[in-house]
Each structure stands twice: as C-alpha cells, then as structure tokens.
C-alpha atoms as a PDB file:
ATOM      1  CA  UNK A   1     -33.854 -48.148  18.063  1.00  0.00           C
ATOM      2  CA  UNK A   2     -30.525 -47.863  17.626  1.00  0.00           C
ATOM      3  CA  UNK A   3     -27.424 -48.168  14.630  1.00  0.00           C
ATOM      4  CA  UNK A   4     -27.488 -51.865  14.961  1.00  0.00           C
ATOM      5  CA  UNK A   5     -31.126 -52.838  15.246  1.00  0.00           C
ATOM      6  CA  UNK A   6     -32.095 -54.584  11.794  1.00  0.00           C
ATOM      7  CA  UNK A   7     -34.892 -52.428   9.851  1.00  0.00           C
ATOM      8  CA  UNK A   8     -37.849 -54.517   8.701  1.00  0.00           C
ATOM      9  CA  UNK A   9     -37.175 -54.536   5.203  1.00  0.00           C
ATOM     10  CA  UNK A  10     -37.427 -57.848   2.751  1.00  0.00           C
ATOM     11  CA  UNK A  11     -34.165 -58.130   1.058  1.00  0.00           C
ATOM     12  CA  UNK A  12     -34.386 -61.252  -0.689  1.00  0.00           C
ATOM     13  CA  UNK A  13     -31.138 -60.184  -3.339  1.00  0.00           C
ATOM     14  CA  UNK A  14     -28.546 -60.475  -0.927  1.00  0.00           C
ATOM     15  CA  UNK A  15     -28.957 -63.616   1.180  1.00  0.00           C
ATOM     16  CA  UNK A  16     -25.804 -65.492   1.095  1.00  0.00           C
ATOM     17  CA  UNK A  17     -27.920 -68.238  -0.657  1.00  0.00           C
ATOM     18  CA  UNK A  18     -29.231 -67.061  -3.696  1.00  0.00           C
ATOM     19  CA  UNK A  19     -26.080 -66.864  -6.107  1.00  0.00           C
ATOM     20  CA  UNK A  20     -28.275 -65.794  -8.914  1.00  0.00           C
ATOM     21  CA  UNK A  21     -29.755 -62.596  -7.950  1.00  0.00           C
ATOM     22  CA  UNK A  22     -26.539 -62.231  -6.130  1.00  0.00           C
ATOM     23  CA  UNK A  23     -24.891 -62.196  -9.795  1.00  0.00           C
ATOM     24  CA  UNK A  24     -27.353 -60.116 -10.761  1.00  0.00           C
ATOM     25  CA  UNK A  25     -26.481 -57.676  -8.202  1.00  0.00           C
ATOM     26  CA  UNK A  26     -22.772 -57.647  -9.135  1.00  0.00           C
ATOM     27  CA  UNK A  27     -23.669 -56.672 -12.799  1.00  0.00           C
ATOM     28  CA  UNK A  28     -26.108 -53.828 -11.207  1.00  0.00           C
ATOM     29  CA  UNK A  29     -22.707 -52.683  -9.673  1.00  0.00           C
ATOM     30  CA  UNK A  30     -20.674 -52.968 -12.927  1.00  0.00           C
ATOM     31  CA  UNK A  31     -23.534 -50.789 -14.888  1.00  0.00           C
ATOM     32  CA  UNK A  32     -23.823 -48.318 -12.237  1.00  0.00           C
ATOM     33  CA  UNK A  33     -20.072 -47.148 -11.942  1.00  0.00           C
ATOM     34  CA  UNK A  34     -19.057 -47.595 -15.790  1.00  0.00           C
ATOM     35  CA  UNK A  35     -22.949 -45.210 -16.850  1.00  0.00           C
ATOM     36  CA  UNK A  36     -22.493 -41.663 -16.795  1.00  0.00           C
ATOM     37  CA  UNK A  37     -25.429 -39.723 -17.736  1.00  0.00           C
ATOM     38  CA  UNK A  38     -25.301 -36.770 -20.786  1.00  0.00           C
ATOM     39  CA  UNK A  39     -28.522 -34.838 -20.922  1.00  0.00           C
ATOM     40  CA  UNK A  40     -28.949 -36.526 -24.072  1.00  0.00           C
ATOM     41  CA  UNK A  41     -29.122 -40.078 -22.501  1.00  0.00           C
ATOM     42  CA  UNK A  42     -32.117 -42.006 -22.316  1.00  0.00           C
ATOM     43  CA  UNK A  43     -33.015 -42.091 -18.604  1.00  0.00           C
ATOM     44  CA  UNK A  44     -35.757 -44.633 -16.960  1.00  0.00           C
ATOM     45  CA  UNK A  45     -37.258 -44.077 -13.564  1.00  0.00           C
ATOM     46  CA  UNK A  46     -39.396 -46.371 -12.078  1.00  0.00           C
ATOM     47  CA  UNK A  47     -42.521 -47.087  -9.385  1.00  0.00           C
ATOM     48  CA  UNK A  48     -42.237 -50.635  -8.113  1.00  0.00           C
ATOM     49  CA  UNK A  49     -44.963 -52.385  -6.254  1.00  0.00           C
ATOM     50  CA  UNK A  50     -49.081 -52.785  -6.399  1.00  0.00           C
ATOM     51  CA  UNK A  51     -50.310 -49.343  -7.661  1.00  0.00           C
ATOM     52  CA  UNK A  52     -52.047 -47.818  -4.649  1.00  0.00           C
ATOM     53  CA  UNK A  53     -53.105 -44.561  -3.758  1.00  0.00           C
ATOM     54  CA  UNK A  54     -50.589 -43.626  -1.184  1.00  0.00           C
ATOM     55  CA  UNK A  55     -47.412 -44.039  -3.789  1.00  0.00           C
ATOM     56  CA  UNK A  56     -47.254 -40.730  -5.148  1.00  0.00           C
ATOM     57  CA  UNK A  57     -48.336 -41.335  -8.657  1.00  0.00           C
ATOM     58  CA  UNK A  58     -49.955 -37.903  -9.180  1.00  0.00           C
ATOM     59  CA  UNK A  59     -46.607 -35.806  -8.667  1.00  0.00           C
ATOM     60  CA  UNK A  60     -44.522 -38.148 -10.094  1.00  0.00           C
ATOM     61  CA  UNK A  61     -46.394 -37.768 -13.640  1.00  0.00           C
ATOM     62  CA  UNK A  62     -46.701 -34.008 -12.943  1.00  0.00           C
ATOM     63  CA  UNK A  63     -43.031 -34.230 -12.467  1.00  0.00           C
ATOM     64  CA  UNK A  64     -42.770 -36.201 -16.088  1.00  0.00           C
ATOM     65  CA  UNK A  65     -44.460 -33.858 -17.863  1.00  0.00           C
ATOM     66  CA  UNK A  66     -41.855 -30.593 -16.723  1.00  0.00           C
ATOM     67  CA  UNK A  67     -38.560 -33.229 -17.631  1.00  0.00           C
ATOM     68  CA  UNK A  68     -37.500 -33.558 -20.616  1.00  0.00           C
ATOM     69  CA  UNK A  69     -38.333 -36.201 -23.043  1.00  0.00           C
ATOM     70  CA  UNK A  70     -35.235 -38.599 -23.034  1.00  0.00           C
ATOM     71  CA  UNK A  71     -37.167 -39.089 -19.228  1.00  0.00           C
ATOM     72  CA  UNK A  72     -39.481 -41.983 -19.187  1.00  0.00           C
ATOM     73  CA  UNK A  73     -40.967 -43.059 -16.298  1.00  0.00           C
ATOM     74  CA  UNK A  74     -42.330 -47.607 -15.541  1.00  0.00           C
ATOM     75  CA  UNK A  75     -44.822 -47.991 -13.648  1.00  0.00           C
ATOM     76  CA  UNK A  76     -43.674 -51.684 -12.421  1.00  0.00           C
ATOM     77  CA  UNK A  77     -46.638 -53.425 -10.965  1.00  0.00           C
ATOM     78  CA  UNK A  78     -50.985 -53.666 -11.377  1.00  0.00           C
ATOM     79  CA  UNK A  79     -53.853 -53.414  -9.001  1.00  0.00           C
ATOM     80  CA  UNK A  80     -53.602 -55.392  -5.745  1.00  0.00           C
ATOM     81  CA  UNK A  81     -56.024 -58.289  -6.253  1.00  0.00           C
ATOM     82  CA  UNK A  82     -57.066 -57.698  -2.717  1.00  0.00           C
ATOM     83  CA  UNK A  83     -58.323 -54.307  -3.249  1.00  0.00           C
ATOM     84  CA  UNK A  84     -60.826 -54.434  -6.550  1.00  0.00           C
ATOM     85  CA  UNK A  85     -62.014 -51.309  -5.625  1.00  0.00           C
ATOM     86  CA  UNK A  86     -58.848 -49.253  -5.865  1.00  0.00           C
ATOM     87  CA  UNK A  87     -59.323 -46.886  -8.408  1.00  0.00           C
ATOM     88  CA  UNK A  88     -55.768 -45.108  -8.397  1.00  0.00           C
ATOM     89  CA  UNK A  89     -55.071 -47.148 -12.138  1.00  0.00           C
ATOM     90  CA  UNK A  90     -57.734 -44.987 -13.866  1.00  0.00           C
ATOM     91  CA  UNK A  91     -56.581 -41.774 -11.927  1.00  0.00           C
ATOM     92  CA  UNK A  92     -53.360 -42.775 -13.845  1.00  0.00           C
ATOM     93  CA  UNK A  93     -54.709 -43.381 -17.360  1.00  0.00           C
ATOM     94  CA  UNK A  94     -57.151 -40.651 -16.562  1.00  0.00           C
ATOM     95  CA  UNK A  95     -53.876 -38.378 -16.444  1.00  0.00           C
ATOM     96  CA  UNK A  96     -52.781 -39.690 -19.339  1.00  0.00           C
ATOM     97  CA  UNK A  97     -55.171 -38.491 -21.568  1.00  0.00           C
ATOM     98  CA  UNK A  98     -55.769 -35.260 -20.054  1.00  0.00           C
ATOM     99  CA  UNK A  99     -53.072 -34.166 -17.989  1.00  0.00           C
ATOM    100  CA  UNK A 100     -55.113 -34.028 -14.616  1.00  0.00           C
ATOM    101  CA  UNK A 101     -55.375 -36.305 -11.850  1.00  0.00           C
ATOM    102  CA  UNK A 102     -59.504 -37.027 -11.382  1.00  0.00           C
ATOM    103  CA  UNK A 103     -59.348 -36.095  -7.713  1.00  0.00           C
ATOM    104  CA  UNK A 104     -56.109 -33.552  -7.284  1.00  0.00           C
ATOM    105  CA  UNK A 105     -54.396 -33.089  -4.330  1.00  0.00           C
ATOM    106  CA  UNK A 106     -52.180 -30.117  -6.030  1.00  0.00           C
ATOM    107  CA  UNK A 107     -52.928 -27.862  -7.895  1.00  0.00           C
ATOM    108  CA  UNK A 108     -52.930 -28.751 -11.536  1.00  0.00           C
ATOM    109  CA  UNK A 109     -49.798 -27.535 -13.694  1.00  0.00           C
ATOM    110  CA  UNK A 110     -50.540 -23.841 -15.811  1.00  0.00           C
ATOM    111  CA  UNK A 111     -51.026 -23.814 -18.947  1.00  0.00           C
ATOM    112  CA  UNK A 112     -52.975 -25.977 -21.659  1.00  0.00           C
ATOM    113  CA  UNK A 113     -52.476 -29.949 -22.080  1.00  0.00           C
ATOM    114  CA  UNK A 114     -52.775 -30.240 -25.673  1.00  0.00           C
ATOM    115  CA  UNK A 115     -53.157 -33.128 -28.373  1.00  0.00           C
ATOM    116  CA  UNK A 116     -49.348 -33.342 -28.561  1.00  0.00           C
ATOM    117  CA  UNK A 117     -48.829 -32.842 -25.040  1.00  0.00           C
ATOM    118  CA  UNK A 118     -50.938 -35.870 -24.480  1.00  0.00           C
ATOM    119  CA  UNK A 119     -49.266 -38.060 -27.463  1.00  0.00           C
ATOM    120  CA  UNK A 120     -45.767 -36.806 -25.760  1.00  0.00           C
ATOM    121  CA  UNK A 121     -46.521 -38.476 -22.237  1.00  0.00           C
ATOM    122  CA  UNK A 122     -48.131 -41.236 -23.136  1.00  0.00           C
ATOM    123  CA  UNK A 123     -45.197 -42.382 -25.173  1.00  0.00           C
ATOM    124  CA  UNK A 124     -42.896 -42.028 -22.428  1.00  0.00           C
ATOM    125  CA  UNK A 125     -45.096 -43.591 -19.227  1.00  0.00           C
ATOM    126  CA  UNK A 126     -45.197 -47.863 -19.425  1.00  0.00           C
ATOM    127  CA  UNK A 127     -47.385 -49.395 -17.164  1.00  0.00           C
ATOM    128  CA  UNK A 128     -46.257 -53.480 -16.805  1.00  0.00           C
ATOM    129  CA  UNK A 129     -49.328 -54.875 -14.553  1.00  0.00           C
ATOM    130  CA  UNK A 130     -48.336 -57.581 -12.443  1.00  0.00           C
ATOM    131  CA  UNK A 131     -44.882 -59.002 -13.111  1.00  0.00           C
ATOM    132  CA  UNK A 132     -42.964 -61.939 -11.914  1.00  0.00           C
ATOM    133  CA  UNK A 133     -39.461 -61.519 -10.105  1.00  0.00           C
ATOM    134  CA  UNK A 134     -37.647 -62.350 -12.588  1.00  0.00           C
ATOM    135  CA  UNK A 135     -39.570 -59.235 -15.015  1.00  0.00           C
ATOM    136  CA  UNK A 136     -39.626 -57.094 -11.593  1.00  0.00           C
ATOM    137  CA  UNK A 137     -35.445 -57.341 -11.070  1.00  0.00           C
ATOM    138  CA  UNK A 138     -34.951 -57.175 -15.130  1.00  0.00           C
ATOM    139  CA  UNK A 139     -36.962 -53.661 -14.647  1.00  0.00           C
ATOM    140  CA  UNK A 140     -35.028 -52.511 -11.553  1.00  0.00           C
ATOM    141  CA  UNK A 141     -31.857 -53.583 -13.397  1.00  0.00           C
ATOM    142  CA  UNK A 142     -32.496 -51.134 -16.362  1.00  0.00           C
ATOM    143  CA  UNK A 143     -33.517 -48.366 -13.793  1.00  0.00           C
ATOM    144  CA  UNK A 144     -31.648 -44.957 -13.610  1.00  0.00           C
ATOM    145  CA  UNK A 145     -33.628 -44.008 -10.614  1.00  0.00           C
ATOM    146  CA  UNK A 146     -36.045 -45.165  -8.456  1.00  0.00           C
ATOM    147  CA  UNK A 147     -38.843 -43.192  -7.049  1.00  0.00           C
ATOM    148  CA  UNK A 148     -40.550 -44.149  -3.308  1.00  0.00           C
ATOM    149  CA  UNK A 149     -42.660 -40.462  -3.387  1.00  0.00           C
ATOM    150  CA  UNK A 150     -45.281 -41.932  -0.754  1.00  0.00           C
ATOM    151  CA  UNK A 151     -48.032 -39.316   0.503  1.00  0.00           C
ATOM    152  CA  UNK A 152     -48.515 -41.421   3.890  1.00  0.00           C
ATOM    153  CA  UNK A 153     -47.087 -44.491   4.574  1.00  0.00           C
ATOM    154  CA  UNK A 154     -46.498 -48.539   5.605  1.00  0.00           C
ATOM    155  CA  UNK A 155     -44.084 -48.899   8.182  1.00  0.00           C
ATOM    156  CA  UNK A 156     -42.153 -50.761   5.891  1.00  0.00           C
ATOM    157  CA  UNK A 157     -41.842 -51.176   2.134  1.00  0.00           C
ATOM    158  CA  UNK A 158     -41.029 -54.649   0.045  1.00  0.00           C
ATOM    159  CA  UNK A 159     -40.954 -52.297  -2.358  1.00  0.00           C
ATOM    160  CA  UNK A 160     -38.303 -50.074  -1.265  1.00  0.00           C
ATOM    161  CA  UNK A 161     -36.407 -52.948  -0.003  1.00  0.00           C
ATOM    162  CA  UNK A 162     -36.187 -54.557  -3.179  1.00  0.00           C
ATOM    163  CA  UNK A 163     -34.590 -51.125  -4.778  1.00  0.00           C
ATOM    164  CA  UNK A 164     -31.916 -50.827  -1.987  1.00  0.00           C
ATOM    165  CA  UNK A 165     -30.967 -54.687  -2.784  1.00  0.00           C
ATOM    166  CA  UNK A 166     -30.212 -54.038  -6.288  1.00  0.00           C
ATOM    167  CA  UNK A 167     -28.719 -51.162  -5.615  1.00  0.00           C
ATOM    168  CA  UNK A 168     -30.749 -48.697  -7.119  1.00  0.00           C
ATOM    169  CA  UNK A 169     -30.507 -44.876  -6.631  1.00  0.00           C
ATOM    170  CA  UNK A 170     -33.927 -43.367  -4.579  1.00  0.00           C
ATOM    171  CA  UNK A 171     -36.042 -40.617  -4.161  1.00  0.00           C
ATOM    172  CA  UNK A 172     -38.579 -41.292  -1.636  1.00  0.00           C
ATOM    173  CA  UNK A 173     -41.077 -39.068   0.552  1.00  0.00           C
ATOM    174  CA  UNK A 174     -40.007 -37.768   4.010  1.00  0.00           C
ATOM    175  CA  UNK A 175     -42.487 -40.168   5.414  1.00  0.00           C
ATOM    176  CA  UNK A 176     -41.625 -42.047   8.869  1.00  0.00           C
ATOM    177  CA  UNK A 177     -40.208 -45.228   7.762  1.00  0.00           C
ATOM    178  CA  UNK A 178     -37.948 -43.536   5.035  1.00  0.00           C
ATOM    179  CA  UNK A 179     -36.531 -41.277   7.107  1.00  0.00           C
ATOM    180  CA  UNK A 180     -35.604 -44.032   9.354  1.00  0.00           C
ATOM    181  CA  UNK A 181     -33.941 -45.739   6.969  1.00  0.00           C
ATOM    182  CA  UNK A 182     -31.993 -42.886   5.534  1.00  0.00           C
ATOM    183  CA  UNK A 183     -30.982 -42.358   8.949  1.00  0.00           C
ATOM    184  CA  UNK A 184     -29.468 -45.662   9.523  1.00  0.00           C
ATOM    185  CA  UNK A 185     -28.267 -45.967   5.707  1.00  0.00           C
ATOM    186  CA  UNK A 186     -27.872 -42.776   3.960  1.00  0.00           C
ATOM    187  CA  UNK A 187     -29.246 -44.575   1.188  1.00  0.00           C
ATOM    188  CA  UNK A 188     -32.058 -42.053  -0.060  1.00  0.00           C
ATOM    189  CA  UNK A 189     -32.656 -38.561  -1.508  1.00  0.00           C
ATOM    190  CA  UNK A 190     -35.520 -37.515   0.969  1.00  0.00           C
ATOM    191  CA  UNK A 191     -37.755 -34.662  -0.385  1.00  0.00           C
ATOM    192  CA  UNK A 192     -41.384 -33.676   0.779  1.00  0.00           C
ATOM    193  CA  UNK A 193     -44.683 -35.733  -0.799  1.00  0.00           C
ATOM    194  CA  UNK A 194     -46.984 -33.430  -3.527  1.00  0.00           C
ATOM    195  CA  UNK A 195     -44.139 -31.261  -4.804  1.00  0.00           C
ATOM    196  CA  UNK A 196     -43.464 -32.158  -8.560  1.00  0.00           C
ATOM    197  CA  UNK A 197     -40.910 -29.209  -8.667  1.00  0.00           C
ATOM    198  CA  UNK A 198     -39.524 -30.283  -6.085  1.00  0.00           C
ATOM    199  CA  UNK A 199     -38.673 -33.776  -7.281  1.00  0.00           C
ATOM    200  CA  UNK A 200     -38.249 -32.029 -11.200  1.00  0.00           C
ATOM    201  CA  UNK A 201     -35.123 -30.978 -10.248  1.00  0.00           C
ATOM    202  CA  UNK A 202     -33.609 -32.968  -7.736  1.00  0.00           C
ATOM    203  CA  UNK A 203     -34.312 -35.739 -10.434  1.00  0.00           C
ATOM    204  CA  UNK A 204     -32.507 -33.473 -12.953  1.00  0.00           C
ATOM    205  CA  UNK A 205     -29.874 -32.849 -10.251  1.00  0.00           C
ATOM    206  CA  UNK A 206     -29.387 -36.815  -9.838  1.00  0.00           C
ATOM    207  CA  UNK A 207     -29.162 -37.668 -13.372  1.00  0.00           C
ATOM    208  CA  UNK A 208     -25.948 -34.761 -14.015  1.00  0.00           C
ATOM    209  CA  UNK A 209     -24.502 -35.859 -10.563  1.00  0.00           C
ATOM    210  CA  UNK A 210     -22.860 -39.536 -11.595  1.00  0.00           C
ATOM    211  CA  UNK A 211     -20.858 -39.342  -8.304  1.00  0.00           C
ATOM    212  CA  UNK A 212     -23.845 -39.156  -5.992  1.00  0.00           C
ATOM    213  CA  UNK A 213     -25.789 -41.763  -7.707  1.00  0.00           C
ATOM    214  CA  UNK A 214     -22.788 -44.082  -7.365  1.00  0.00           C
ATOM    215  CA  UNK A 215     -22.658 -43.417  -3.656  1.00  0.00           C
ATOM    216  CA  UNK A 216     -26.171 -43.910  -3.564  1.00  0.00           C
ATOM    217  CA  UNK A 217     -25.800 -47.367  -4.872  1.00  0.00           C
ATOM    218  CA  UNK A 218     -23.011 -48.557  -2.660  1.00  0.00           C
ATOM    219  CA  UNK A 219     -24.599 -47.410   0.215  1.00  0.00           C
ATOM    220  CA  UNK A 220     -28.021 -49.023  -0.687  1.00  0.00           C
ATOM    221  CA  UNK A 221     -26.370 -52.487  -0.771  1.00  0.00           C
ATOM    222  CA  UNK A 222     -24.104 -52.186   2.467  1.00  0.00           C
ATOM    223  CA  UNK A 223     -28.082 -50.928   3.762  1.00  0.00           C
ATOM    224  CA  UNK A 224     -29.171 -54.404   1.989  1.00  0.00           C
ATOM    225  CA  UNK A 225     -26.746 -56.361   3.290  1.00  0.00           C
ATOM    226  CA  UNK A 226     -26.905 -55.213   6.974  1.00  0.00           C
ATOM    227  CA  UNK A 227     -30.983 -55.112   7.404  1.00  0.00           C
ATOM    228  CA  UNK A 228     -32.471 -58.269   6.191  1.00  0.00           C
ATOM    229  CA  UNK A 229     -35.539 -60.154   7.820  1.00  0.00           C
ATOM    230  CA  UNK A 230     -32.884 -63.083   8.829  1.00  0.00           C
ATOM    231  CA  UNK A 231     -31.068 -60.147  10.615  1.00  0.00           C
ATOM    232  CA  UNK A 232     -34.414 -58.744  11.960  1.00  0.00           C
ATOM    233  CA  UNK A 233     -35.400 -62.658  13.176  1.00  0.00           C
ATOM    234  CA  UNK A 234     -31.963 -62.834  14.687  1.00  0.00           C
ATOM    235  CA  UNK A 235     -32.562 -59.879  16.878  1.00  0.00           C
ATOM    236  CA  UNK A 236     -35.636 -60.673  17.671  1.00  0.00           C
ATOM    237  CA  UNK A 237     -34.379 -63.788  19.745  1.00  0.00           C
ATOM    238  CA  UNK A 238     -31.916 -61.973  20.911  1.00  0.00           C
ATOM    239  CA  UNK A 239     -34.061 -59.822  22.631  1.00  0.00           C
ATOM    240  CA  UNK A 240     -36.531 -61.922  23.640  1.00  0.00           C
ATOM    241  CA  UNK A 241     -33.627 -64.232  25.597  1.00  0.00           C
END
C-alpha cells in the first residue's frame, strides 16, 4: 500500500456535500485552537461505537480511576443488537461498583476500592446507549480526547473514522489498522493495549500539551479529507481498469 492508496475508513463529515456537519466541523476547529487546558479544567474523554469486548474498556476505567477527578470519561454507544449475548456492558457496571473487571486481563489496581471510591467513579463515567448522529457528533464535539485502546482489532473502524472527521485528538492501541493509519496520517498517539499507566499519563501529557492536541486535530481532518470511501471506490476502479 502506498502514501496515496485511500484507507478504508467511513468519513461521512467531510464529503463536499454535507454542509452541515461540514459547519459543524469548522466550529470543532474554532473550539480546538481557542481551548487550552489548566489542570483545573473539566476534561471529557470518550469511547465511541457498540460496546464490545475488544475496545479496551477495562484499562480505560483503570486508567479513570488513577486521573484526577475534573477527568470524566462517555461511554458513547450500547450493546450491538446483533450480539445479545455480549456481556462486556455488565463487565462495565460490574467495575463500577467494585472497581474490578469480572474476568481481568491485568492485574487489578493495589489497594482497597472503597464506598467513596465507588461514589467517585461512578459520578464521573456516563454511559449514553445507542445514540443517533446527531447525539453521537454533539458528544464528539464536546470531547477533549478520544480513546481507540483496542486489545485486537477490525481492519477498520467507523468508529475511529468518525473521530478523525471531527477532528478529534486520539489515543488508540498499537493494533494493525491503527498503526496504518498513523503511518499514513500522523493522526494518533499510539500506545500498547492493557496498560492503564501507560495511557494515565500520556492522557495527562495530552491534556497540558495544547500544541500537540492542536496538531493532532489538523492532521486528523487533512487524514479525513484525503481517505474517504468515495476516495477508496475511486481507487478501486482505478485499479481494476
């Protein structure tokens, strides 16, 4: 594959014929260069998508509960209504109430998770269920930083593609796919899957470092803009002439 072969990501925001998510995306622009963080500003991340096992839900909320509490973290999206059986939602209340995922794959933070440890992160973790587009971009608009921390992967993410459209900042998991597109976008913060230090402080990092998340979200619309499914269908042709 090479620098100019479109990456099969669904971009909807940025075709030339949607003016209104197209405005939407300008304002994303206008927020992102005139916010500055303090380490007293409120600061949302945010999972987008069906909750499913593979996205990384049990070090992400391992990684909420070492921030600090201006942190919150949306989960932006319910169970897939394909897949009943899926029981990563009660792994994820189950955490909630006792600060341990039901069937770990780390090992489980030291010390005690107490009554006000509990209260703490439940008041700062939302969970939406499903959401139309319009509720979906409104939460991607209000997000600081988005977080892609996939233990194994798709080879391609709606998800992901609709945070690189709107210009959102990302952290995502060194799997296949992501790599590939930070390689052809430098568009991503890339860190290993299962390490909630890890991601502690580069999302502490990202939050002090206004200048890198602003470069983050140019370069995730010129990514946007370059690698949509018309552009994929295009080549496609192209190489099938």
């Amino acid at each position: 594959m090479t620098d100019d072969t479109p990456l099969p990501f669904d971009l909807p925001a940025v075709r030339r014929n949607r003016p209104d998510v197209q405005k939407s995306a300008a304002w994303c622009m206008i927020r992102a260069k005139r916010r500055p963080l303090t380490a007293q500003d409120p600061v949302q991340l945010a999972i987008f998508g069906f909750v499913s096992a593979y996205k990384g839900y049990e070090t992400v909320l391992n990684a909420i509960r070492l921030l600090p509490d201006n942190v919150t973290l949306v989960i932006a999206g319910g169970k897939h209504p394909c897949n009943s059986g899926d029981k990563t939602l009660d792994s994820i209340l189950g955490f909630l109430h006792t600060g341990a995922w039901s069937r770990p794959t780390m090992s489980r933070l030291p010390g005690r998770f107490t009554s006000a440890d509990r209260d703490r992160l439940r008041k700062r973790v939302r969970i939406t269920g499903y959401l139309s587009q319009t509720e979906m971009v409104n939460i991607l608009n209000g997000t600081d930083i988005a977080l892609a921390i996939y233990s194994e992967g798709p080879l391609g993410s709606a998800a992901l593609g609709q945070m690189l459209s709107l210009g959102r900042p990302v952290i995502a998991s060194t799997i296949t796919a992501f790599r590939e597109v930070q390689q052809h976008g430098n568009c991503l913060k890339l860190i290993p899957a299962r390490a909630p230090f890890e991601l502690t402080e580069l999302i502490l990092a990202l939050i002090r470092d206004h200048a890198e998340r602003l470069r983050l979200h140019e370069n995730a619309l010129a990514f946007a803009r370059k690698h949509t499914f018309e552009a994929l269908a295009q080549y496609i042709v192209k190489t099938m002439k």
